[in-house]
C-alpha atoms as a PDB file:
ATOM      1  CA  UNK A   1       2.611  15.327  -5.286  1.00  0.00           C
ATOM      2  CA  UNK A   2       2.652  11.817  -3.862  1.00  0.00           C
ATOM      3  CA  UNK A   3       5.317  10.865  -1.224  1.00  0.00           C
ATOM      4  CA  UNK A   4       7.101   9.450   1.872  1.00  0.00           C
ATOM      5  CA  UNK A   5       4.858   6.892   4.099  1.00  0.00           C
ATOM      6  CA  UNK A   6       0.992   7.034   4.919  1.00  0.00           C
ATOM      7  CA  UNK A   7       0.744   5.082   8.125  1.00  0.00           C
ATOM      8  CA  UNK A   8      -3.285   4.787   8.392  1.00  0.00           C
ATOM      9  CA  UNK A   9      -5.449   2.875  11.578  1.00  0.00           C
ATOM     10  CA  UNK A  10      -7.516   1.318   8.719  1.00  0.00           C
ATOM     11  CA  UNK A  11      -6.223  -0.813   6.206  1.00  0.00           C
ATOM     12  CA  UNK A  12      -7.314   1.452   2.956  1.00  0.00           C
ATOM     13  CA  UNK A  13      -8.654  -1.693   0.519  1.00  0.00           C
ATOM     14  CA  UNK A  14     -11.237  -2.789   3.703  1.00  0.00           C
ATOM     15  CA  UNK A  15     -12.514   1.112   2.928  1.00  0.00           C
ATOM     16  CA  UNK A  16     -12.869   1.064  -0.727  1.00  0.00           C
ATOM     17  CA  UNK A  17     -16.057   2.404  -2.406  1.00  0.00           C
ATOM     18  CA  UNK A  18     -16.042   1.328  -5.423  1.00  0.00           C
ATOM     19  CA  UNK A  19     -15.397  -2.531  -6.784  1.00  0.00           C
ATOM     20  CA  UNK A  20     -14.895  -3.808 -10.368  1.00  0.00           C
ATOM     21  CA  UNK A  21     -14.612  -7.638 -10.640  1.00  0.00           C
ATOM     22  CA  UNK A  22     -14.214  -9.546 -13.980  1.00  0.00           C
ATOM     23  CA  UNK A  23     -13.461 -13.117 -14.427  1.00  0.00           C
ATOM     24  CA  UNK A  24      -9.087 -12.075 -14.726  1.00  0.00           C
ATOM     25  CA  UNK A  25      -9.330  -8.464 -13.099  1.00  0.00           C
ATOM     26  CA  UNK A  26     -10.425  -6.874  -9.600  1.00  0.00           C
ATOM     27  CA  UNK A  27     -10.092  -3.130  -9.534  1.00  0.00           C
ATOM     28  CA  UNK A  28     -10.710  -1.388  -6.126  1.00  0.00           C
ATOM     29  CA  UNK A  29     -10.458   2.384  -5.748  1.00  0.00           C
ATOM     30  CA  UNK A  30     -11.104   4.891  -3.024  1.00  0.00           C
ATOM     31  CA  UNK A  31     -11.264   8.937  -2.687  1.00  0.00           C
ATOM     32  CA  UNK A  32      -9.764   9.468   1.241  1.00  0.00           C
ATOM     33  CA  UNK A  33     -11.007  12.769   1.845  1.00  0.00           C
ATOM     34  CA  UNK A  34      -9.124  15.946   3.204  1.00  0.00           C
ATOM     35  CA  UNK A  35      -7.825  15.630   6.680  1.00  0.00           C
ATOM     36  CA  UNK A  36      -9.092  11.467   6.882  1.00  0.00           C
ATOM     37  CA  UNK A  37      -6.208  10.137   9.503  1.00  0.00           C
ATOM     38  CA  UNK A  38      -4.745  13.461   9.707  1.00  0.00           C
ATOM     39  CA  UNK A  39      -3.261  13.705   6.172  1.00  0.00           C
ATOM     40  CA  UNK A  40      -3.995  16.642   4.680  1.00  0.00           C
ATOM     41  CA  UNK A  41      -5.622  16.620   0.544  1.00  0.00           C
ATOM     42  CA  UNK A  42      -8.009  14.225  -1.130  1.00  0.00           C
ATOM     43  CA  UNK A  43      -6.262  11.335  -2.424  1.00  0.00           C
ATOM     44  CA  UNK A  44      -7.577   9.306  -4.780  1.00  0.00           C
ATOM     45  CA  UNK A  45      -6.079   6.044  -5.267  1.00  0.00           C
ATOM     46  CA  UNK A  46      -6.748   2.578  -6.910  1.00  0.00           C
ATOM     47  CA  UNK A  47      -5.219  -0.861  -6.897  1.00  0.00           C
ATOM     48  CA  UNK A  48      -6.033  -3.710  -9.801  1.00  0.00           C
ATOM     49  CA  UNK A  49      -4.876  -6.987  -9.580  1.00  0.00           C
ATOM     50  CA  UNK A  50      -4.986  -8.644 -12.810  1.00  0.00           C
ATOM     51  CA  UNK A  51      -4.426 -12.817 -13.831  1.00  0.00           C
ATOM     52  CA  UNK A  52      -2.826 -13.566 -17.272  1.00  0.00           C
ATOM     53  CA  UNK A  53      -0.676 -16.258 -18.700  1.00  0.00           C
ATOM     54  CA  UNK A  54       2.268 -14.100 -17.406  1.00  0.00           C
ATOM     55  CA  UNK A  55       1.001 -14.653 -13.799  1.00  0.00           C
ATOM     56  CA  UNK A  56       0.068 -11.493 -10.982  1.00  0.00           C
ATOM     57  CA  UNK A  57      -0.002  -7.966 -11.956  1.00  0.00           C
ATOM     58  CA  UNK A  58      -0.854  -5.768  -9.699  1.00  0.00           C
ATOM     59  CA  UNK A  59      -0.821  -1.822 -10.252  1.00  0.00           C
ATOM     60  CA  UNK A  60      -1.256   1.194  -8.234  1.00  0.00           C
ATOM     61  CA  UNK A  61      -1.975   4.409  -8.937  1.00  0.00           C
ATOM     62  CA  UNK A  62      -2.705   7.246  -6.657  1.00  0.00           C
ATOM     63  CA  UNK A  63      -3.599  10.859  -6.946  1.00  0.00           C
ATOM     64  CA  UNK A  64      -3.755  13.979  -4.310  1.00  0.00           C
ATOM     65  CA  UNK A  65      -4.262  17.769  -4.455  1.00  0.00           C
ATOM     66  CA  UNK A  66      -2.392  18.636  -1.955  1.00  0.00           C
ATOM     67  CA  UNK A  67       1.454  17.561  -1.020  1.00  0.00           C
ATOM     68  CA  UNK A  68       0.497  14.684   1.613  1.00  0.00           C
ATOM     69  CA  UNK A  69       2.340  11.525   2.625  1.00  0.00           C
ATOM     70  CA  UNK A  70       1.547   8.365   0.663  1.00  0.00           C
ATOM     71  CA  UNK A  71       3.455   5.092   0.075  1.00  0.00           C
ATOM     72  CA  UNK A  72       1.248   2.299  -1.182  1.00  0.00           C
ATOM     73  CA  UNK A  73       2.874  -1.341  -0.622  1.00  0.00           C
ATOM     74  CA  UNK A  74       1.579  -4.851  -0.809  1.00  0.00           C
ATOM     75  CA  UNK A  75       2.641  -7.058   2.049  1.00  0.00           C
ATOM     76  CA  UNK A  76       1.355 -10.566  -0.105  1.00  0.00           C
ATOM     77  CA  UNK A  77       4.083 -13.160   0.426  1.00  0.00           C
ATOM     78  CA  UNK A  78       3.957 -16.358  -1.638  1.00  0.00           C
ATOM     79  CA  UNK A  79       3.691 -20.052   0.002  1.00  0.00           C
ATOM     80  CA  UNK A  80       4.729 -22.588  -2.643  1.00  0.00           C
ATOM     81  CA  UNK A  81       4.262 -25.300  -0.839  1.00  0.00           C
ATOM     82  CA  UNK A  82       1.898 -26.715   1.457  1.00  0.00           C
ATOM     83  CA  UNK A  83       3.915 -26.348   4.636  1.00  0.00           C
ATOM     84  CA  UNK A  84       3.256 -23.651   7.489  1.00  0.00           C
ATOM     85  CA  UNK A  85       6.318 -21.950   6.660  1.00  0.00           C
ATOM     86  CA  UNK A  86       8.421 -20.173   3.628  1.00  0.00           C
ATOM     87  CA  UNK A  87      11.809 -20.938   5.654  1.00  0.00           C
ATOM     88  CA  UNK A  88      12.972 -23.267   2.870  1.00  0.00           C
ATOM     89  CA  UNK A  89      12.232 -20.877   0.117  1.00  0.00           C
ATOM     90  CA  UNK A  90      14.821 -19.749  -2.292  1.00  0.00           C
ATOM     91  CA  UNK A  91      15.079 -16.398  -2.777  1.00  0.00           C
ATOM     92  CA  UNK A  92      17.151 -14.086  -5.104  1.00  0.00           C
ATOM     93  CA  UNK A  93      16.609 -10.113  -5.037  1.00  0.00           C
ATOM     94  CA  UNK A  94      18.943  -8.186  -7.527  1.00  0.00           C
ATOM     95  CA  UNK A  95      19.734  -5.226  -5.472  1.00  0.00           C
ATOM     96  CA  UNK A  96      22.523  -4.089  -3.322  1.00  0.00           C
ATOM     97  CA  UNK A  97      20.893  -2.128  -0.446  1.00  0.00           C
ATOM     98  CA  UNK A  98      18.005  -2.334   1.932  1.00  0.00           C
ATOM     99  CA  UNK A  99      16.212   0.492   3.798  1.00  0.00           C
ATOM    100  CA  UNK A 100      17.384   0.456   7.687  1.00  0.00           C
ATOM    101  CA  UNK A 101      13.820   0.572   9.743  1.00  0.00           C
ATOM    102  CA  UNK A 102      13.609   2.252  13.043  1.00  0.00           C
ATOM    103  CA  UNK A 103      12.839   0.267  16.532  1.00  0.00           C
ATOM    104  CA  UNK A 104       8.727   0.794  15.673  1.00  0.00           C
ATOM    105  CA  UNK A 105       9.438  -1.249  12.211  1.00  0.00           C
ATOM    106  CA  UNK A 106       8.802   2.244  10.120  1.00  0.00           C
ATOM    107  CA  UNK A 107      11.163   2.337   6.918  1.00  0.00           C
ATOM    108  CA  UNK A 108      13.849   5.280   7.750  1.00  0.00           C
ATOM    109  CA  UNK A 109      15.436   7.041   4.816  1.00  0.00           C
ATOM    110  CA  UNK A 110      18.664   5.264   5.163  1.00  0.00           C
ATOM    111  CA  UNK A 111      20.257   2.483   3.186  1.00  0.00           C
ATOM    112  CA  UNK A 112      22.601  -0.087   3.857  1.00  0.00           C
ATOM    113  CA  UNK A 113      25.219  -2.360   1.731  1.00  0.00           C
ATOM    114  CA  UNK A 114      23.486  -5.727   1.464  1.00  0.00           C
ATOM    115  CA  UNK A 115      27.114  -7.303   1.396  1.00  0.00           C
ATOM    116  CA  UNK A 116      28.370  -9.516   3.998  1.00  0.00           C
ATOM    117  CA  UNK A 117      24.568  -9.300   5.741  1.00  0.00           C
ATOM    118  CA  UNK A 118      21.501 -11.528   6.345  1.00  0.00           C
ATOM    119  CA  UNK A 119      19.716  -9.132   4.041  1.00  0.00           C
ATOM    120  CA  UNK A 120      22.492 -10.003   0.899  1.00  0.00           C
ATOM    121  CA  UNK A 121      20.008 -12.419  -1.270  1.00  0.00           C
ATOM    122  CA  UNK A 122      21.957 -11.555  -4.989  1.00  0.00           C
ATOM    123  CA  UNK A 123      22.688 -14.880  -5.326  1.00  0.00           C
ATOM    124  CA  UNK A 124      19.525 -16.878  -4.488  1.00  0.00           C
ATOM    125  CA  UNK A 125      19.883 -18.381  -0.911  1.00  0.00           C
ATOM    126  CA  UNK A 126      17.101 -20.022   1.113  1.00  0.00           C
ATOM    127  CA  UNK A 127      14.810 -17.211   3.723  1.00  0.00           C
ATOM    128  CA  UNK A 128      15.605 -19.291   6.266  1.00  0.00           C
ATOM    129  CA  UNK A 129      19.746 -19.540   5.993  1.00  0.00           C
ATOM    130  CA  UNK A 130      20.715 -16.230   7.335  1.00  0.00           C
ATOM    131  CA  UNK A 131      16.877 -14.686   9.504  1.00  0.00           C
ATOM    132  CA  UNK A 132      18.104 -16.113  12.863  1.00  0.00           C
ATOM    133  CA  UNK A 133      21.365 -14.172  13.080  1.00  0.00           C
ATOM    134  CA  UNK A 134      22.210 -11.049  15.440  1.00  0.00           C
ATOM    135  CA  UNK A 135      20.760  -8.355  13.751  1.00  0.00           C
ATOM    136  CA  UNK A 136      19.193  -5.703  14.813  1.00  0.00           C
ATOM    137  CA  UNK A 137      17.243  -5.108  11.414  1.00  0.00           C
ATOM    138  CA  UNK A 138      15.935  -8.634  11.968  1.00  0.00           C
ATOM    139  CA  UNK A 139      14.765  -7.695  15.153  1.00  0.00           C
ATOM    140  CA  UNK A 140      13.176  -4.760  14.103  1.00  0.00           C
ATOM    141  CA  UNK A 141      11.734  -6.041  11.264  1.00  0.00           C
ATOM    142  CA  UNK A 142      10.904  -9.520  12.853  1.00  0.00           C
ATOM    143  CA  UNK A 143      12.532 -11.077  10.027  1.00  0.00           C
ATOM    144  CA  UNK A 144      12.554 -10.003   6.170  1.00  0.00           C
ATOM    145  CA  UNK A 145       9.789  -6.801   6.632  1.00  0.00           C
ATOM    146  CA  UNK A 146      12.587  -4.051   4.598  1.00  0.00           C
ATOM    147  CA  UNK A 147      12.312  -2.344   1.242  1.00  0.00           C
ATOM    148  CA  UNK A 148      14.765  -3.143  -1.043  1.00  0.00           C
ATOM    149  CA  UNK A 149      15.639  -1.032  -3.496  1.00  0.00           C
ATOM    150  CA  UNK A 150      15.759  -2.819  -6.857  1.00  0.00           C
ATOM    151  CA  UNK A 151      18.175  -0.449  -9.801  1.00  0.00           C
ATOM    152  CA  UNK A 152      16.969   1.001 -13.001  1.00  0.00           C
ATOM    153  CA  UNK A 153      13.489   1.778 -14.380  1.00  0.00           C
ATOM    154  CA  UNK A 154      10.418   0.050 -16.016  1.00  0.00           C
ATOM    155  CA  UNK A 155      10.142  -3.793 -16.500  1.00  0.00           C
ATOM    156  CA  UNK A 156      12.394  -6.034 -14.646  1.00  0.00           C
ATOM    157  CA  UNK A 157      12.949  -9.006 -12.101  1.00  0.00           C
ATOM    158  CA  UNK A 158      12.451  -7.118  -9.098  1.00  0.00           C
ATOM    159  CA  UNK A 159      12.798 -11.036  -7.091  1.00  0.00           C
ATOM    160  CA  UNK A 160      12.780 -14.457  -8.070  1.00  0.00           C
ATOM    161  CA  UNK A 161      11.129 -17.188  -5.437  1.00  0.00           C
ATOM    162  CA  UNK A 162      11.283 -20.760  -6.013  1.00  0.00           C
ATOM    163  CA  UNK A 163      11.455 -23.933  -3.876  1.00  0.00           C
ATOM    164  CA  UNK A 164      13.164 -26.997  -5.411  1.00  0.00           C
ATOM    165  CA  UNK A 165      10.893 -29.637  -4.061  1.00  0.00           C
ATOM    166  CA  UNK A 166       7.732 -28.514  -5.698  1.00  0.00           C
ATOM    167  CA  UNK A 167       9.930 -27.263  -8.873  1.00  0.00           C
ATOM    168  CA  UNK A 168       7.671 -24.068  -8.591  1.00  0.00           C
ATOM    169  CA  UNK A 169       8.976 -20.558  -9.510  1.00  0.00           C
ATOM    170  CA  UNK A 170       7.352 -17.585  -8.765  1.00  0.00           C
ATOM    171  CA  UNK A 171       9.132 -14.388 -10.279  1.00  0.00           C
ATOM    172  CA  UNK A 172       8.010 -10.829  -9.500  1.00  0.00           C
END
């Protein structure tokens, strides 16, 4: 069984072993052995990012023999522009909550109502609008670092990032 958070010293794709590269597909995979950062069980995990007409897929998969704490993310962001900032981004994420984070920027098991927040982006609104308001989750977070939650299972728009001057879209 697979859960909660795995806060590691070493960022776990800098330790892979074992590399697969093909012209579309990178495929990186790792066995962290019992007791490695203080988690107890082997886990085995593996993360492929793949190109197609589609755009970026990336999966991960992860395996353990032992109940241990795990909770794979990707921190990419996308620049569609050329400028040093995603500020004037547009932004839409279909969801109505966000997980609260704690004063070290760890994800607690709490949620909050998006509505009437800086975190509320169900109607697409530009990053920059609301991340300079008095919030304490922006503090925490030092901007836009939450989970949010997106409803229902298997495929779906999970977020939809665009900016209007460079009429590029990225959806995820």
């Amino acid at each position: 069984m697979v859960t909660a958070i795995m806060v590691v010293k070493r960022v776990l794709i800098k330790r892979c072993t074992q590399l697969v590269q093909q012209r579309t597909l990178s495929h990186f995979s790792r066995v962290s052995p019992d007791g490695e950062e203080g988690y107890p069980g082997n886990l085995d995990y593996a993360i492929t990012y793949r190109l197609s007409n589609q755009g970026l897929h990336i999966e991960t998969t992860a395996t353990t023999d032992q109940d241990t704490l795990f909770a794979y993310t990707n921190h990419a962001y996308f620049n569609l522009s050329e400028s040093d900032s995603i500020l004037d981004h547009t932004l839409m994420i279909p969801t109505d909550h966000y997980a609260l984070l704690d004063e070290t920027c760890l994800t607690k098991p709490e949620f909050q109502a998006v509505e009437n927040t800086a975190f509320d982006f169900r109607q697409a609104k530009k990053i920059g609008q609301d991340i300079n308001l008095d919030d304490i989750q922006l503090t925490y977070g030092k901007g836009y670092d939450h989970h949010f939650p997106i409803p229902n299972e298997g495929l779906r728009t999970m977020a939809i990032l665009f900016r209007w001057k460079a009429r590029t879209r990225n959806g995820i």
